[in-house]
C-alpha atoms as a PDB file:
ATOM      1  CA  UNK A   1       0.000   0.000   0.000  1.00  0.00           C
ATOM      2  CA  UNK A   2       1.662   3.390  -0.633  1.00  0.00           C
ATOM      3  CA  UNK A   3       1.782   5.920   2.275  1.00  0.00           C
ATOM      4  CA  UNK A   4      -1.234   8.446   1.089  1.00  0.00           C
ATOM      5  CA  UNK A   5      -3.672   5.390   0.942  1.00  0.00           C
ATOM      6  CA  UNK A   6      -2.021   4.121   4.742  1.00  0.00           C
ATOM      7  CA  UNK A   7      -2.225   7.572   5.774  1.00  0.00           C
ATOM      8  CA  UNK A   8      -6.136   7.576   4.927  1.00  0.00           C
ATOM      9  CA  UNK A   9      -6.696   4.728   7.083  1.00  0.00           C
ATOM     10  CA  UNK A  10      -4.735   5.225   9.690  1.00  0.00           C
ATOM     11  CA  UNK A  11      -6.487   8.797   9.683  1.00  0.00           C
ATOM     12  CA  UNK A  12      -9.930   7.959   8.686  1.00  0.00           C
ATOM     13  CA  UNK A  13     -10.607   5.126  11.149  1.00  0.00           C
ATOM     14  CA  UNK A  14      -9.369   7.059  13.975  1.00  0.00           C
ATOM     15  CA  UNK A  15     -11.627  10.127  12.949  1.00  0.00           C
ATOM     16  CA  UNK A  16     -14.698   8.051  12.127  1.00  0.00           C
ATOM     17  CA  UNK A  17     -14.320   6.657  15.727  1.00  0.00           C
ATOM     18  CA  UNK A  18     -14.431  10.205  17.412  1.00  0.00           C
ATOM     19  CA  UNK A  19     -17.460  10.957  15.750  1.00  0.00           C
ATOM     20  CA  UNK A  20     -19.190   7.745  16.192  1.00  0.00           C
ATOM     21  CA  UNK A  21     -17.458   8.595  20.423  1.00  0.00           C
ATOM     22  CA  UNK A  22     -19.148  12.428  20.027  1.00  0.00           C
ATOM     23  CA  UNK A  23     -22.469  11.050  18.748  1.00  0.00           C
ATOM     24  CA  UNK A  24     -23.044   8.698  21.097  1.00  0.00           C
ATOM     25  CA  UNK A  25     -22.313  11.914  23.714  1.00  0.00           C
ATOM     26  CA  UNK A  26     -24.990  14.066  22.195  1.00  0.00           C
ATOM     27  CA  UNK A  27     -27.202  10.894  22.421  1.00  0.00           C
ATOM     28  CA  UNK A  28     -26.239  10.964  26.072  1.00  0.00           C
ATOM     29  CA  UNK A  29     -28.726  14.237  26.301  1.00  0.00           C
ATOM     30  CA  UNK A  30     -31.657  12.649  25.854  1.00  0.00           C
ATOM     31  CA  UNK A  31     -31.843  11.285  29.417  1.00  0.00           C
ATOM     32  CA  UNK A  32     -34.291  13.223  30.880  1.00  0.00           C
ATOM     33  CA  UNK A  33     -33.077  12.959  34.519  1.00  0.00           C
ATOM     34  CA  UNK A  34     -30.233  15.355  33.416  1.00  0.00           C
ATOM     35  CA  UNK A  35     -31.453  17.338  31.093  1.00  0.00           C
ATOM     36  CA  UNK A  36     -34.607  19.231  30.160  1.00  0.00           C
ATOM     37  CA  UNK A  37     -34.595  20.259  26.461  1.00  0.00           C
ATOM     38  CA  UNK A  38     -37.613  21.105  23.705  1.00  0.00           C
ATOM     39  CA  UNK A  39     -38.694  18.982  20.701  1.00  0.00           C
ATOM     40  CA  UNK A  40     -37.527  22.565  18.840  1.00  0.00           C
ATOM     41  CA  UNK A  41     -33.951  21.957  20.519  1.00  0.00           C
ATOM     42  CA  UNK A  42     -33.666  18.542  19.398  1.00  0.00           C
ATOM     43  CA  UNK A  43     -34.840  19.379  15.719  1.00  0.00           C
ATOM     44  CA  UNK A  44     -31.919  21.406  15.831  1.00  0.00           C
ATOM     45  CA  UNK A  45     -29.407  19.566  17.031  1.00  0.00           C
ATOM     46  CA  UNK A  46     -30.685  16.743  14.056  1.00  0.00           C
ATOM     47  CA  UNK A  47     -31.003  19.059  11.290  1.00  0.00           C
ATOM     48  CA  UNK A  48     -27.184  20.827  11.864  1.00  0.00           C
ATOM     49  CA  UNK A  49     -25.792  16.895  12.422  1.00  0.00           C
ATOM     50  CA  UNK A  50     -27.495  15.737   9.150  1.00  0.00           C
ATOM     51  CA  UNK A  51     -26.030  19.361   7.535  1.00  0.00           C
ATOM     52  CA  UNK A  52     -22.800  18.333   8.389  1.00  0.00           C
ATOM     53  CA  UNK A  53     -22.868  14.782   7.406  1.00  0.00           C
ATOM     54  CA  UNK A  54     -24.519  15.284   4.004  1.00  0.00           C
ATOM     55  CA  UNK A  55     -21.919  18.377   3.567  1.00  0.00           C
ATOM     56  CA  UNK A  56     -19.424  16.203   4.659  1.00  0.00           C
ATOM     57  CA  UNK A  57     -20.112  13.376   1.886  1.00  0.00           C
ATOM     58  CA  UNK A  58     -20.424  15.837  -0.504  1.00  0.00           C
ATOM     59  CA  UNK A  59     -16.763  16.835  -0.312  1.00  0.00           C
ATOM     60  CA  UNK A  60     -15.778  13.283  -1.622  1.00  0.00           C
ATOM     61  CA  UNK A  61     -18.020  13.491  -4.499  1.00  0.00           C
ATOM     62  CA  UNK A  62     -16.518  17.114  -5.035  1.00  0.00           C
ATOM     63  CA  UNK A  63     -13.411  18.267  -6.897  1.00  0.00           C
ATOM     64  CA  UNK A  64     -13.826  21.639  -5.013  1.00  0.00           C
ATOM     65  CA  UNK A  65     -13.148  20.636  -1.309  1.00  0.00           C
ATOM     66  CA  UNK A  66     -13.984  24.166   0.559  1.00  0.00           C
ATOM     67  CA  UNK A  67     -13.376  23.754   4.339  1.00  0.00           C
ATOM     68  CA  UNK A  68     -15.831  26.571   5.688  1.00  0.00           C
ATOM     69  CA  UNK A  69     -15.121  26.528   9.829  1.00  0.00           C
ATOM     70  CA  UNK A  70     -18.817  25.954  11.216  1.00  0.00           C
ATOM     71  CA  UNK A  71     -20.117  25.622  15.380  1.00  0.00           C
ATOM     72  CA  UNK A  72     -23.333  24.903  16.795  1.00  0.00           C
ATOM     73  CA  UNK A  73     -25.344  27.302  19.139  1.00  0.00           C
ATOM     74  CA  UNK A  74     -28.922  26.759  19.818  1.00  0.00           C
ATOM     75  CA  UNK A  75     -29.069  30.876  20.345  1.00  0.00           C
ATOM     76  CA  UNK A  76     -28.571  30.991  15.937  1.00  0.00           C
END
């Protein structure tokens, strides 16, 4: 394997895993013991995760890979 393929795994798994890690943490807020949130809050936090992820994907299907620097506030 040359080293930009090994680099990709080595790389890829590893991030793939801290998002899989930081999902299952955001799916840690649903337990209503600890938190109190609104069906409008948690439409939000859905619709910016599935913005990502679809923007995301469509960087590998894209010759023109712009990396815009985005956050999350539920005050937007």
């Amino acid at each position: 394997m040359n080293i930009r393929r090994e680099r990709f795994i080595k790389v890829g798994e590893r991030r793939v895993n801290n998002a899989i890690k930081a999902i299952n943490l955001i799916g840690n807020l649903s337990n209503k013991a600890n938190y109190e949130y609104s069906s409008a809050e948690i439409k939000k936090i859905e619709k910016v995760l599935k913005d990502e992820l679809f923007s995301t994907m469509e960087k590998f299907n894209s010759s023109n890979n712009k990396n815009l620097k985005k956050g999350f506030s539920f005050q937007k």
